[in-house]
Protein backbone atom coordinates (compact mmCIF):
# COMPACT_ATOMS: atom_id res chain seq x y z
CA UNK A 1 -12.57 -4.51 -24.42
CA UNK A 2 -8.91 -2.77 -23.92
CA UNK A 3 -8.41 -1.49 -20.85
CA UNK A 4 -5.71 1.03 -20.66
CA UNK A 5 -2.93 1.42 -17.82
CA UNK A 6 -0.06 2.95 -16.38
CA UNK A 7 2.30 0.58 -14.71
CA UNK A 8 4.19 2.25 -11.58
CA UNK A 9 5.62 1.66 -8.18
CA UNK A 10 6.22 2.89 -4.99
CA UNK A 11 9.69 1.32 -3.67
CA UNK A 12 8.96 -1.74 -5.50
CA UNK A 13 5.27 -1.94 -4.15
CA UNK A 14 3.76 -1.97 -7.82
CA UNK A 15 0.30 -0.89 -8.99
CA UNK A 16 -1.57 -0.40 -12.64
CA UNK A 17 -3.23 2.89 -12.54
CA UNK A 18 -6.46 2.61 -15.20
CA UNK A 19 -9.26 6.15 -15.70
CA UNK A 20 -12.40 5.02 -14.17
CA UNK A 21 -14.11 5.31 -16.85
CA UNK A 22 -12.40 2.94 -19.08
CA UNK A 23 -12.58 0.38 -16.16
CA UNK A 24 -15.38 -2.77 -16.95
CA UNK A 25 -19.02 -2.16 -15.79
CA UNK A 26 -18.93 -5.41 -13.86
CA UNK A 27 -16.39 -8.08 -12.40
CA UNK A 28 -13.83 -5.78 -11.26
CA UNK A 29 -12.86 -8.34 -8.57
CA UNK A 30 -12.08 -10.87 -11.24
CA UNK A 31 -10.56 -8.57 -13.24
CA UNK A 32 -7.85 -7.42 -10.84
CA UNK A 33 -6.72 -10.97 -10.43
CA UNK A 34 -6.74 -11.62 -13.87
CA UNK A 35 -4.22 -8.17 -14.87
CA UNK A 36 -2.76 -7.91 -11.75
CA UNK A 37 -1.21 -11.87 -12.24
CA UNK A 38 2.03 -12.01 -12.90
CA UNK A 39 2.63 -15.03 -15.11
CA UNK A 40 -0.87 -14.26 -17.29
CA UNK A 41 -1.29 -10.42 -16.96
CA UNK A 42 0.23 -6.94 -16.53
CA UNK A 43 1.69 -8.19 -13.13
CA UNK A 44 1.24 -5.72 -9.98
CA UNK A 45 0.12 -5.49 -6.37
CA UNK A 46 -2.72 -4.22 -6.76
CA UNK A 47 -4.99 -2.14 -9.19
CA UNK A 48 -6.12 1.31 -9.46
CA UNK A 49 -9.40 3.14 -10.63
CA UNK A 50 -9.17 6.60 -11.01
CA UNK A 51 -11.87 9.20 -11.18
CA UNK A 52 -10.66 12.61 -12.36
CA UNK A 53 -13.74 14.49 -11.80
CA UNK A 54 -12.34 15.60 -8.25
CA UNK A 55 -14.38 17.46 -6.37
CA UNK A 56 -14.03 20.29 -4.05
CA UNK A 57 -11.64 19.35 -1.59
CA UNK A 58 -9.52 16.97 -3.78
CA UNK A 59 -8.12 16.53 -7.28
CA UNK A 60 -8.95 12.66 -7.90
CA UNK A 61 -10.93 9.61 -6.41
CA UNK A 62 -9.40 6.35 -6.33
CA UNK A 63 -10.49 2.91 -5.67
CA UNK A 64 -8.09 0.36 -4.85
CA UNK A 65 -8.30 -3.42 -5.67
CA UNK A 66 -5.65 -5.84 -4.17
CA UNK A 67 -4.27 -8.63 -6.46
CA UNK A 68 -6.73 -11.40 -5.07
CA UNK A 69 -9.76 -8.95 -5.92
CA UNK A 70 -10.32 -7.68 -2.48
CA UNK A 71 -11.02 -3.90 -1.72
CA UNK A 72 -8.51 -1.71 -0.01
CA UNK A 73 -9.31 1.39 2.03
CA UNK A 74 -5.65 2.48 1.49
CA UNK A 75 -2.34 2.27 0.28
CA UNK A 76 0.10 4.81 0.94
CA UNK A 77 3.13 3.81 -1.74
CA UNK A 78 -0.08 3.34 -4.07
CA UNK A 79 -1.23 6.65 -3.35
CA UNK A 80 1.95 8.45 -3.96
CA UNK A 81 1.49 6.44 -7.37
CA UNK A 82 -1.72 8.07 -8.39
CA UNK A 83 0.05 11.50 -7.84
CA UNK A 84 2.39 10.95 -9.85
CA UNK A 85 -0.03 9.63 -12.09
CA UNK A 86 -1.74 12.99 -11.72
CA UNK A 87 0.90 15.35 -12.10
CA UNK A 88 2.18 13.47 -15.17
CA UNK A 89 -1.54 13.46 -16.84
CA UNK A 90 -1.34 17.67 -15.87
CA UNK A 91 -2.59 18.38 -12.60
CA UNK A 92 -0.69 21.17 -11.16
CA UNK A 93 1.61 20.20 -8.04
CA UNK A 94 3.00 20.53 -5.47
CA UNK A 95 -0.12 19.67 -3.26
CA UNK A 96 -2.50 16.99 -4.75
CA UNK A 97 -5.34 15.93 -2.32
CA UNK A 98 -6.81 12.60 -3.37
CA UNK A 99 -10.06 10.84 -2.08
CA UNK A 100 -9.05 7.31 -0.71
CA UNK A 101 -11.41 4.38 1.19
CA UNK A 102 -9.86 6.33 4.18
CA UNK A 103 -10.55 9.78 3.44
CA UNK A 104 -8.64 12.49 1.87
CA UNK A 105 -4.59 11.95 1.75
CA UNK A 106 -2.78 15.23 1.16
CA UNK A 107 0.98 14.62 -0.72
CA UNK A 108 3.32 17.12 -1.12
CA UNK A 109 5.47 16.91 -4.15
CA UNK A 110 9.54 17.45 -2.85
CA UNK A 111 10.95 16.45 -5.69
CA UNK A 112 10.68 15.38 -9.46
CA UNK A 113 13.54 14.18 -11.97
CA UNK A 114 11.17 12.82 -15.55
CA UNK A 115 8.99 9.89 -14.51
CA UNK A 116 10.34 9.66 -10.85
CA UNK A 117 8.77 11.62 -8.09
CA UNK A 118 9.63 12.04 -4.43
CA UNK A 119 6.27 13.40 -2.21
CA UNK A 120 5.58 13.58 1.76
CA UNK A 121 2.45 11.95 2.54
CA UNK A 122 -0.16 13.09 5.15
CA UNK A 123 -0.88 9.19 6.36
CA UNK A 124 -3.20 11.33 9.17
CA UNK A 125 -3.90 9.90 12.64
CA UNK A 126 -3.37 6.62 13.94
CA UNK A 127 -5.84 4.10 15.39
CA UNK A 128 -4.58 2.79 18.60
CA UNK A 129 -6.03 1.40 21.99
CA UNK A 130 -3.71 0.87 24.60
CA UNK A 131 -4.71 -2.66 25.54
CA UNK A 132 -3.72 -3.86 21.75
CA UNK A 133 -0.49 -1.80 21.99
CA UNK A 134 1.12 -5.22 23.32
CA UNK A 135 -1.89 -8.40 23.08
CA UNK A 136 -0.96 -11.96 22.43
CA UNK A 137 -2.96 -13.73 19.65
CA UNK A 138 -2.75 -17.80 19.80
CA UNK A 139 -1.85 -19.15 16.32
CA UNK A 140 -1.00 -23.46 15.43
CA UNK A 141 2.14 -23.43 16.33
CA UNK A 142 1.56 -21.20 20.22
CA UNK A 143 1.40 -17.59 20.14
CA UNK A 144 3.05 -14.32 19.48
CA UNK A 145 2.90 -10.96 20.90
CA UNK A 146 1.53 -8.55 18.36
CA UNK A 147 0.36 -4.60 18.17
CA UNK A 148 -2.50 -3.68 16.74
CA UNK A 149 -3.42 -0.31 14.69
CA UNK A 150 -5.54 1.41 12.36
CA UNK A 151 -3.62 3.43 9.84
CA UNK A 152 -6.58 3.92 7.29
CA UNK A 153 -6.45 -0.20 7.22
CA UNK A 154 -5.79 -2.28 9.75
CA UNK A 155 -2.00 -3.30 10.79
CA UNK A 156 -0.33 -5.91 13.06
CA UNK A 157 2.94 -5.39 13.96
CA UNK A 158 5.36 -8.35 15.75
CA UNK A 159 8.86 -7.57 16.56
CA UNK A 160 11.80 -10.09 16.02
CA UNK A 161 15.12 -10.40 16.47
CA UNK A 162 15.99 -11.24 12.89
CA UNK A 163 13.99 -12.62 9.79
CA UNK A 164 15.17 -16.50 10.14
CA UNK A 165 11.75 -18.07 10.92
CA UNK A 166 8.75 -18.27 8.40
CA UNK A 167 7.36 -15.16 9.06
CA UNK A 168 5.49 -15.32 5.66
CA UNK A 169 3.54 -18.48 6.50
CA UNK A 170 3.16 -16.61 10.24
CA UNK A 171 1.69 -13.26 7.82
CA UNK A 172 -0.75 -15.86 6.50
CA UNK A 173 -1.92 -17.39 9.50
CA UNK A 174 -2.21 -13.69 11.52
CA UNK A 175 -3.80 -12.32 8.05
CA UNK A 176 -6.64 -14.56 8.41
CA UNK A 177 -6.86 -15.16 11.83
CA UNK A 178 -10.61 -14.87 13.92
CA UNK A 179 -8.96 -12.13 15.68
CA UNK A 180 -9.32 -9.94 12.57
CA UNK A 181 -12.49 -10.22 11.09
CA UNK A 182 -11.85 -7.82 7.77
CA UNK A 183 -8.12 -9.86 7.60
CA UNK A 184 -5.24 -7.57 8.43
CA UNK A 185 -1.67 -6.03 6.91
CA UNK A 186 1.29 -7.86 9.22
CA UNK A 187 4.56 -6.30 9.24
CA UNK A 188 7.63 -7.92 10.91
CA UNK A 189 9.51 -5.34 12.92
CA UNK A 190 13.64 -5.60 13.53
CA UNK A 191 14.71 -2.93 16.29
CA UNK A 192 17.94 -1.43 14.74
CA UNK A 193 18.35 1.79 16.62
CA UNK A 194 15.98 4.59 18.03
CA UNK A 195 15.44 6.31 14.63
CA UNK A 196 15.70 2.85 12.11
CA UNK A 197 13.78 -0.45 12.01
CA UNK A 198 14.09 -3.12 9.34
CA UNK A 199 10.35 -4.60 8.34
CA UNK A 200 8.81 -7.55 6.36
CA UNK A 201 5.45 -7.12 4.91
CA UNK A 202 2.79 -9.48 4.64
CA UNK A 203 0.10 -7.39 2.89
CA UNK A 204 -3.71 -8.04 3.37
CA UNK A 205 -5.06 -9.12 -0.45
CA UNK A 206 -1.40 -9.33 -2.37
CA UNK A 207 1.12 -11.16 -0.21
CA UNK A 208 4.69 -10.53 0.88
CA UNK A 209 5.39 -7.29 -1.18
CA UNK A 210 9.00 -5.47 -1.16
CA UNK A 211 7.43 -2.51 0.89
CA UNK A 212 4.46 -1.53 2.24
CA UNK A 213 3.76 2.82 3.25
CA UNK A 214 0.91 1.67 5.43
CA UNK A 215 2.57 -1.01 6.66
CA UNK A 216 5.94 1.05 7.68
CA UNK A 217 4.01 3.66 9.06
CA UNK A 218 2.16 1.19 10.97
CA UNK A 219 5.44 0.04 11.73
CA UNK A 220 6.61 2.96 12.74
CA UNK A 221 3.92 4.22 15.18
CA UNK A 222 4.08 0.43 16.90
CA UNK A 223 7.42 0.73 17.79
CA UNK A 224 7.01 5.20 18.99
CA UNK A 225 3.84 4.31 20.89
CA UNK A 226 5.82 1.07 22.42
CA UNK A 227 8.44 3.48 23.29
CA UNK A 228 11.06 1.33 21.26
CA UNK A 229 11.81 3.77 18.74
CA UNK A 230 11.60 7.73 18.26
CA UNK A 231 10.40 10.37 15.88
CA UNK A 232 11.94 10.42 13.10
CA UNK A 233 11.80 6.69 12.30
CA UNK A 234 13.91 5.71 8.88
CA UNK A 235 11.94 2.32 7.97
CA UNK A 236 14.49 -0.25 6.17
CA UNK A 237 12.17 -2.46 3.56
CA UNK A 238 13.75 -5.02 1.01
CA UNK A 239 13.66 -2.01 -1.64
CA UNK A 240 14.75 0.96 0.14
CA UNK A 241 13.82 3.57 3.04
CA UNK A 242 10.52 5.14 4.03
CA UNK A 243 10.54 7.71 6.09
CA UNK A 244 8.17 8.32 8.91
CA UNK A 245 7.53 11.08 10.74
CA UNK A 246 5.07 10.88 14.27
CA UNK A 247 2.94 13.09 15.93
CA UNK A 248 -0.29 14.14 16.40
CA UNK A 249 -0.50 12.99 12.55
CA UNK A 250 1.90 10.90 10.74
CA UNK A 251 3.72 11.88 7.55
CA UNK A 252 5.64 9.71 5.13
CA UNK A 253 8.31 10.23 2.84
CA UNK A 254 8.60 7.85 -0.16
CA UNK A 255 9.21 8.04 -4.03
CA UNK A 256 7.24 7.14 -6.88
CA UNK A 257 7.80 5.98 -10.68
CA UNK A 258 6.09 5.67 -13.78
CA UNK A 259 7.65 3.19 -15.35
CA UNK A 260 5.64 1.88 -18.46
CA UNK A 261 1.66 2.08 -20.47
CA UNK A 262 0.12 0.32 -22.59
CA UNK A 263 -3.32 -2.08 -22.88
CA UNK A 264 -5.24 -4.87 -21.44
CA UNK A 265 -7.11 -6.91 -23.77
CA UNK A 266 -10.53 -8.52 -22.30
CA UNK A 267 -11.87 -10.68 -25.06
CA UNK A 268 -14.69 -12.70 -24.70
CA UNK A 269 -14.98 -11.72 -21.22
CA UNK A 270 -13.03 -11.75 -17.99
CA UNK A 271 -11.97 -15.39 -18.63
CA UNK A 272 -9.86 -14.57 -21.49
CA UNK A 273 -8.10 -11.61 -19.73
CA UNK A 274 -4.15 -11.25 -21.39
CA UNK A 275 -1.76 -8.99 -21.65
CA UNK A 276 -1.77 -6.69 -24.80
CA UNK A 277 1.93 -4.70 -26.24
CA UNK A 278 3.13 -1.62 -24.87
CA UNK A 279 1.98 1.72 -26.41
């Protein structure tokens, strides 16, 4: 079997888009590991299925599988990938509404130069309770003070001073700690002024990625709700700005690129998963 894909990214987040239908019947979970690997496969942070169909409130339906295999409700630098992805394949812009594990996302296409988009994404409300805004969770080596939200997946947000500890073996430990039963996104928060933070992302199912939309926005509304930070908030990843906007629902601003196609070969089943030339 060849399964076809579209390679893109979202600031550096990367995904491989694939039609549903050309997607294996079974074994999707060991699938995504296998082209999602970056040493034996396409290489990418996760994996998307996409349904064209649509239906009447939306243009697409997408599934999402991480890099380990895992379901995602959400991603939003993913998502502005699959509308790109749709635009590209002929859907008419600027507003593409697309079916996600957490319910319709609207994106708003702002700008478009060949294979590179720019969109505003409606990321929608956030999931807060004011107990978690500030909660300590015990991990091996004492504790830390985290906040907790729902952004369409779940998010844990600790602020720092600076980056000069092991926060990715902390992202490990908080990802799978008893406190979060379905595992969580953890992003690292640096205070830079009342508009800009600087963030680390340990993602839920891929690892320390070079940005994260749900985990900036998440971010973003920690530090608003916390009353650290206000609306506008210009979120400063390893690859580049996201912006975030609050209020009663949160919008994001973030680009997208298609940046290559071509085939995956499954021979003999899952095991023998490789990486086929570019068409």
């Amino acid at each position: 079997m060849r399964i076809p894909f579209t390679k893109a990214h979202g600031a550096k987040n990367d995904f491989l888009l694939t039609p549903a239908e050309a997607a294996p019947a079974t074994g999707l979970a060991e699938a995504a590991r296998a082209i999602c690997d970056r040493h034996t496969g396409v290489g990418a942070d996760g994996w998307y299925l996409i349904d064209r169909a649509g239906g009447k409130d939306y243009h697409a339906r997408v599934r999402l599988l991480n890099s380990d295999g895992s379901p995602a409700e959400v991603s939003g630098n993913g998502t502005r990938c699959a509308a790109a992805w749709l635009i590209d394949s002929g859907v008419e812009g600027p507003d593409i509404r697309i079916l996600t594990g957490a319910g319709v996302k609207r994106l708003r296409l702002i700008e478009r130069d060949g294979l590179r988009f720019a969109f505003e994404m409606g990321m929608g409300r956030i999931g807060w309770r004011e107990e978690n805004l500030r909660t300590s969770i015990n991990l091996r080596g004492g504790s830390c003070e985290a906040t907790i939200l729902d952004v369409g997946n779940p998010q844990c947000a600790v602020f720092v001073e600076n980056f000069d500890f092991d926060w990715r073996g902390m992202g490990v430990e908080l990802e799978h700690h008893p406190r979060f039963p379905n595992r969580t996104n953890v992003s690292f928060v640096r205070l830079v002024d009342r508009h800009t933070i600087e963030v680390r992302i340990w993602e839920r199912g891929a690892g320390e990625t070079l940005s994260s939309g749900t985990g900036s926005t998440g971010a973003a509304a920690a530090a608003i709700l916390r009353g650290l930070a206000d609306s506008p908030v210009r979120v400063m990843t390893p690859a580049g700005p996201l912006v975030v906007q609050g209020g009663e629902e949160y919008t994001m601003v973030g680009p997208a690129e298609l940046v290559a196609r071509g085939e995956f070969y499954m021979e003999g089943g899952t095991d023998a998963l490789r990486t086929g030339p570019a068409t």
